[in-house]
C-alpha atoms as a PDB file:
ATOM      1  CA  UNK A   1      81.329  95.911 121.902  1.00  0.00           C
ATOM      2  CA  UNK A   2      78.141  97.491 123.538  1.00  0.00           C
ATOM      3  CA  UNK A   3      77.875 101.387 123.881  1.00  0.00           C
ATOM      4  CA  UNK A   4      77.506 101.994 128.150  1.00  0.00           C
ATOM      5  CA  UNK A   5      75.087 104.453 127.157  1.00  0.00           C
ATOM      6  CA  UNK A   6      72.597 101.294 126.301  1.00  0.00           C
ATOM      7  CA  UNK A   7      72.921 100.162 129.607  1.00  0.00           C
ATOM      8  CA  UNK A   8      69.660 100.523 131.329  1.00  0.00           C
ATOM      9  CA  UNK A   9      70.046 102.964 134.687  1.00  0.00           C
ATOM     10  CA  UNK A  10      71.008 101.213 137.560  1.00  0.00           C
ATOM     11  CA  UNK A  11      67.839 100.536 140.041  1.00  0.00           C
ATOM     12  CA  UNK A  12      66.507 103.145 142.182  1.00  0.00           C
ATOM     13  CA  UNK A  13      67.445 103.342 146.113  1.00  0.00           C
ATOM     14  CA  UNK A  14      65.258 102.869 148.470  1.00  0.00           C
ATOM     15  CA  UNK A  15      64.224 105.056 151.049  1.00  0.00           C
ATOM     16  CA  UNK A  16      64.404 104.566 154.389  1.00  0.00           C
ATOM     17  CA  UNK A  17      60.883 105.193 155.052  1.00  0.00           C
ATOM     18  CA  UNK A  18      60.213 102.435 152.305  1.00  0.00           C
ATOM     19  CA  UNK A  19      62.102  99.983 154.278  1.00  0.00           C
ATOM     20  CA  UNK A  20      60.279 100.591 157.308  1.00  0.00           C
ATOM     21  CA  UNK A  21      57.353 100.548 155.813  1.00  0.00           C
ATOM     22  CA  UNK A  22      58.278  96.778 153.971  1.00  0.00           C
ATOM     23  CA  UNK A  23      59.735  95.858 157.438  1.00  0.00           C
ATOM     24  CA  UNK A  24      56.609  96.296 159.327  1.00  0.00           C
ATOM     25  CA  UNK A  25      54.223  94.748 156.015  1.00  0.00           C
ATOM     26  CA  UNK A  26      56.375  91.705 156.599  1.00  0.00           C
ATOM     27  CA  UNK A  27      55.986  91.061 160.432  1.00  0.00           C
ATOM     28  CA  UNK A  28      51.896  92.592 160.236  1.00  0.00           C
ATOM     29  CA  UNK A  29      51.785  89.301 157.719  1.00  0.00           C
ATOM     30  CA  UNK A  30      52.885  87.011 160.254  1.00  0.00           C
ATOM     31  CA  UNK A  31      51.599  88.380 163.097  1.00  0.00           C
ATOM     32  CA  UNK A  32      54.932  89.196 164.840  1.00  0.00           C
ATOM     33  CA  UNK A  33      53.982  92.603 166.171  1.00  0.00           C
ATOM     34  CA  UNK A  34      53.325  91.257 169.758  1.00  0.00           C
ATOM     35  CA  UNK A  35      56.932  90.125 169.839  1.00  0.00           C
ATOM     36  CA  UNK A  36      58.201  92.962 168.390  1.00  0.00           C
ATOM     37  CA  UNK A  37      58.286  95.024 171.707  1.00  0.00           C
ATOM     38  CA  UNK A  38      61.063  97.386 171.973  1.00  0.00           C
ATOM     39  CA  UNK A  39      63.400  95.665 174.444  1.00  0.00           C
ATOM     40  CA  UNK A  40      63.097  92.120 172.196  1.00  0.00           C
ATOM     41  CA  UNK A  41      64.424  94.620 168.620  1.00  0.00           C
ATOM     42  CA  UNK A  42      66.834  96.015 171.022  1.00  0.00           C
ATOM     43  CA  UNK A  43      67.587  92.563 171.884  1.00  0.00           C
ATOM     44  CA  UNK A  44      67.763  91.045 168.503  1.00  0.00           C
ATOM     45  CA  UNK A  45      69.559  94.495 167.121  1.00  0.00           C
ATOM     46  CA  UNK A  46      72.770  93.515 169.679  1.00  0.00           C
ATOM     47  CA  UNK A  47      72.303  89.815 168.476  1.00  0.00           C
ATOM     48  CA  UNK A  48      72.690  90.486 165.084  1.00  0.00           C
ATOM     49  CA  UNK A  49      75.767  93.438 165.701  1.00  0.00           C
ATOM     50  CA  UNK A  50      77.234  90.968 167.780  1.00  0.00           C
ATOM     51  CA  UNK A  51      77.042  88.450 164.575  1.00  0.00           C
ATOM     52  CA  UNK A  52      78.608  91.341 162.360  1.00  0.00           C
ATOM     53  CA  UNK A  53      81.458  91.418 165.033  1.00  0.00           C
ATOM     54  CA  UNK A  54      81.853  87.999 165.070  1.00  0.00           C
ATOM     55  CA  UNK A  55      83.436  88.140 161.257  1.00  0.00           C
ATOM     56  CA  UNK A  56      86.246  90.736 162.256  1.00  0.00           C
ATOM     57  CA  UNK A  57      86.439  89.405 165.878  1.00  0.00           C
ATOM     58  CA  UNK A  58      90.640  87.459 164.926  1.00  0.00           C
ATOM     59  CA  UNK A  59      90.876  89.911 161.733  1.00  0.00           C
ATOM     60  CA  UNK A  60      94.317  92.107 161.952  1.00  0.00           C
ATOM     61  CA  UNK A  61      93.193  95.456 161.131  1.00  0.00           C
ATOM     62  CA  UNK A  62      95.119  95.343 157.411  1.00  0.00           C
ATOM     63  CA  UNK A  63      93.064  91.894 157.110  1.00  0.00           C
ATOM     64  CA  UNK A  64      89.229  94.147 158.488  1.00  0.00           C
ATOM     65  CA  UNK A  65      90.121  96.476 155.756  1.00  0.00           C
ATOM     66  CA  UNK A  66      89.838  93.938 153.124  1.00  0.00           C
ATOM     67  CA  UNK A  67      86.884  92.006 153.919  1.00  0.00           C
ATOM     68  CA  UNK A  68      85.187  92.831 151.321  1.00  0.00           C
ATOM     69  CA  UNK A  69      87.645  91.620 148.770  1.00  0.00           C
ATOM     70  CA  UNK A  70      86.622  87.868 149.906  1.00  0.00           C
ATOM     71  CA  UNK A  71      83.454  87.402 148.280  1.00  0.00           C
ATOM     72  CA  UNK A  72      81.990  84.736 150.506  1.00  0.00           C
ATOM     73  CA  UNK A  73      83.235  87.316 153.822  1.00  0.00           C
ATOM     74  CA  UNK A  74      81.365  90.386 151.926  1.00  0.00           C
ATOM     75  CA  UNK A  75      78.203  88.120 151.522  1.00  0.00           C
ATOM     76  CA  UNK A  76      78.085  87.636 155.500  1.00  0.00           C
ATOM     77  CA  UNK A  77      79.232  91.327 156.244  1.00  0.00           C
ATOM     78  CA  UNK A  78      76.352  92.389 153.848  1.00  0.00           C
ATOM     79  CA  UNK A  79      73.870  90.350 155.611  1.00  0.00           C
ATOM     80  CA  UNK A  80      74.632  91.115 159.031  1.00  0.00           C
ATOM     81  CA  UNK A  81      74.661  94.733 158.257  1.00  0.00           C
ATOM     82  CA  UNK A  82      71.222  94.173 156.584  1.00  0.00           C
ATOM     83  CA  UNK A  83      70.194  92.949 159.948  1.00  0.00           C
ATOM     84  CA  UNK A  84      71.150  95.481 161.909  1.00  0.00           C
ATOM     85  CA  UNK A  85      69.246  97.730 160.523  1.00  0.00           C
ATOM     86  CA  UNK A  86      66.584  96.257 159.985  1.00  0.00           C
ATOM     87  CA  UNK A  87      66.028  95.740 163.525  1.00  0.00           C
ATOM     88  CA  UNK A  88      67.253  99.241 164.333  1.00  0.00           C
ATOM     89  CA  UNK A  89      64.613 100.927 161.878  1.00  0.00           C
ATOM     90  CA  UNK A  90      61.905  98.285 163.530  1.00  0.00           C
ATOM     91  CA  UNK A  91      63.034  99.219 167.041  1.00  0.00           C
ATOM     92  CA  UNK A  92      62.714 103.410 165.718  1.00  0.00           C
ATOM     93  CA  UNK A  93      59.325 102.411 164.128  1.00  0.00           C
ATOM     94  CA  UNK A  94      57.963 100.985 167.170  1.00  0.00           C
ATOM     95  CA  UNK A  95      59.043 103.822 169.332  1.00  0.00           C
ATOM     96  CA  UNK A  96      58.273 106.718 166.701  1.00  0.00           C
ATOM     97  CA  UNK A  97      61.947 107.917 166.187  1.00  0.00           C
ATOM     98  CA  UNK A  98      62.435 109.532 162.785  1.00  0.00           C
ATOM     99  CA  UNK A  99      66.183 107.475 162.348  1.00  0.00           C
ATOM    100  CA  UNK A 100      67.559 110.541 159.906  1.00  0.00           C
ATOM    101  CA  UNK A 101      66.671 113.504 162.241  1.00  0.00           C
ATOM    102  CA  UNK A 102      67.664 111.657 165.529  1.00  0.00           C
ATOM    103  CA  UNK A 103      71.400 111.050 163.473  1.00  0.00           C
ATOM    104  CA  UNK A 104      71.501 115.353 162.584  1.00  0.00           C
ATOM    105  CA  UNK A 105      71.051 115.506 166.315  1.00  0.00           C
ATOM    106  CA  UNK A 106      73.411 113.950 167.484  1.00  0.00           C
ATOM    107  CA  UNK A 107      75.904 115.047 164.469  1.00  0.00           C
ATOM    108  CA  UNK A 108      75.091 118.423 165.702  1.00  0.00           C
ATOM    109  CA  UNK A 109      75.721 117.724 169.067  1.00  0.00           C
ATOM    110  CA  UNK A 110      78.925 116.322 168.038  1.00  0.00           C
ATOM    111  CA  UNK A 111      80.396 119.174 166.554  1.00  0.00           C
ATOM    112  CA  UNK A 112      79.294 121.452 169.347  1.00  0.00           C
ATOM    113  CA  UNK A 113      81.095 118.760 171.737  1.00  0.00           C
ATOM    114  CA  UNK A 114      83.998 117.874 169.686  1.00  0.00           C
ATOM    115  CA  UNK A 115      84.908 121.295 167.306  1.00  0.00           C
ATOM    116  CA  UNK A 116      87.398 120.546 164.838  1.00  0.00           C
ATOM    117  CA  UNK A 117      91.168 121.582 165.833  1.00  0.00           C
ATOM    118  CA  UNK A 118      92.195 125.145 164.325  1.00  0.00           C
ATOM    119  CA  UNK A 119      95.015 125.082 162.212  1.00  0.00           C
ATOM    120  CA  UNK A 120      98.150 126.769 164.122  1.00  0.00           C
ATOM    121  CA  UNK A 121      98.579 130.151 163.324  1.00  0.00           C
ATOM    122  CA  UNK A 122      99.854 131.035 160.203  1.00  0.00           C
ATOM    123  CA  UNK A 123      99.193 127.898 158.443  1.00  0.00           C
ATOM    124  CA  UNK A 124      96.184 127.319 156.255  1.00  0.00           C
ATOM    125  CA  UNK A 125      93.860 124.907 156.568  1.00  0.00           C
ATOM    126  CA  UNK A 126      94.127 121.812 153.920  1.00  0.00           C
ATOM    127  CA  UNK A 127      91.906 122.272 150.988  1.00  0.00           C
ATOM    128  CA  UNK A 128      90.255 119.217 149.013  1.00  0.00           C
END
């Protein structure tokens, strides 16, 4: 039996900068800038979300919650969602939006929009 302790540390995440950065090494080496204009990613970013809908589109919702248990299924939902954002971090590379801070935004702007309920009076909130 081998000790888990000998098992070598699992590989480091990339950052999102990284990606973008691989992302736009990869089309500079083919030249594919000029067709990466913002409406075409916008374009190919609903493509490909439409192709990651596609997979769910006759799922019952118990059957969508288990997708991933089908191995073949989890390859395609992997590799749509891989394409999604791909093409959204190319579309916010092309028009200089920093993905991470645009998402606080909007979080922000959530929570001002939508606060959370208050728990009835008396009652105390749920802890966890």
């Amino acid at each position: 039996m081998t000790d888990p302790h000998d098992a070598p540390p699992p590989p480091e995440r990339p950052g999102l900068a990284e990606l973008q950065l691989r992302l736009a090494d990869f089309a500079a080496a083919r030249n594919w800038q000029p067709y990466h204009t913002p409406k075409n990613l916008a374009a190919a970013l609903s493509v490909e979300a439409s192709e990651l809908l596609e997979i769910f589109q006759w799922a019952t919702p118990e059957e969508s919650a288990r997708v991933m248990d089908d191995p073949d299924t989890a390859h395609r939902v992997t590799d749509e969602v891989a394409d999604v954002l791909a093409y959204l971090l190319q579309l916010c590379e092309v028009l200089g939006i920093d993905p991470l801070t645009a998402l606080a935004a909007k979080i922000d702007r959530n929570e001002r929009r939508f606060p959370a309920a208050e728990p009835p009076a008396g009652e105390e909130p749920p802890t966890g």
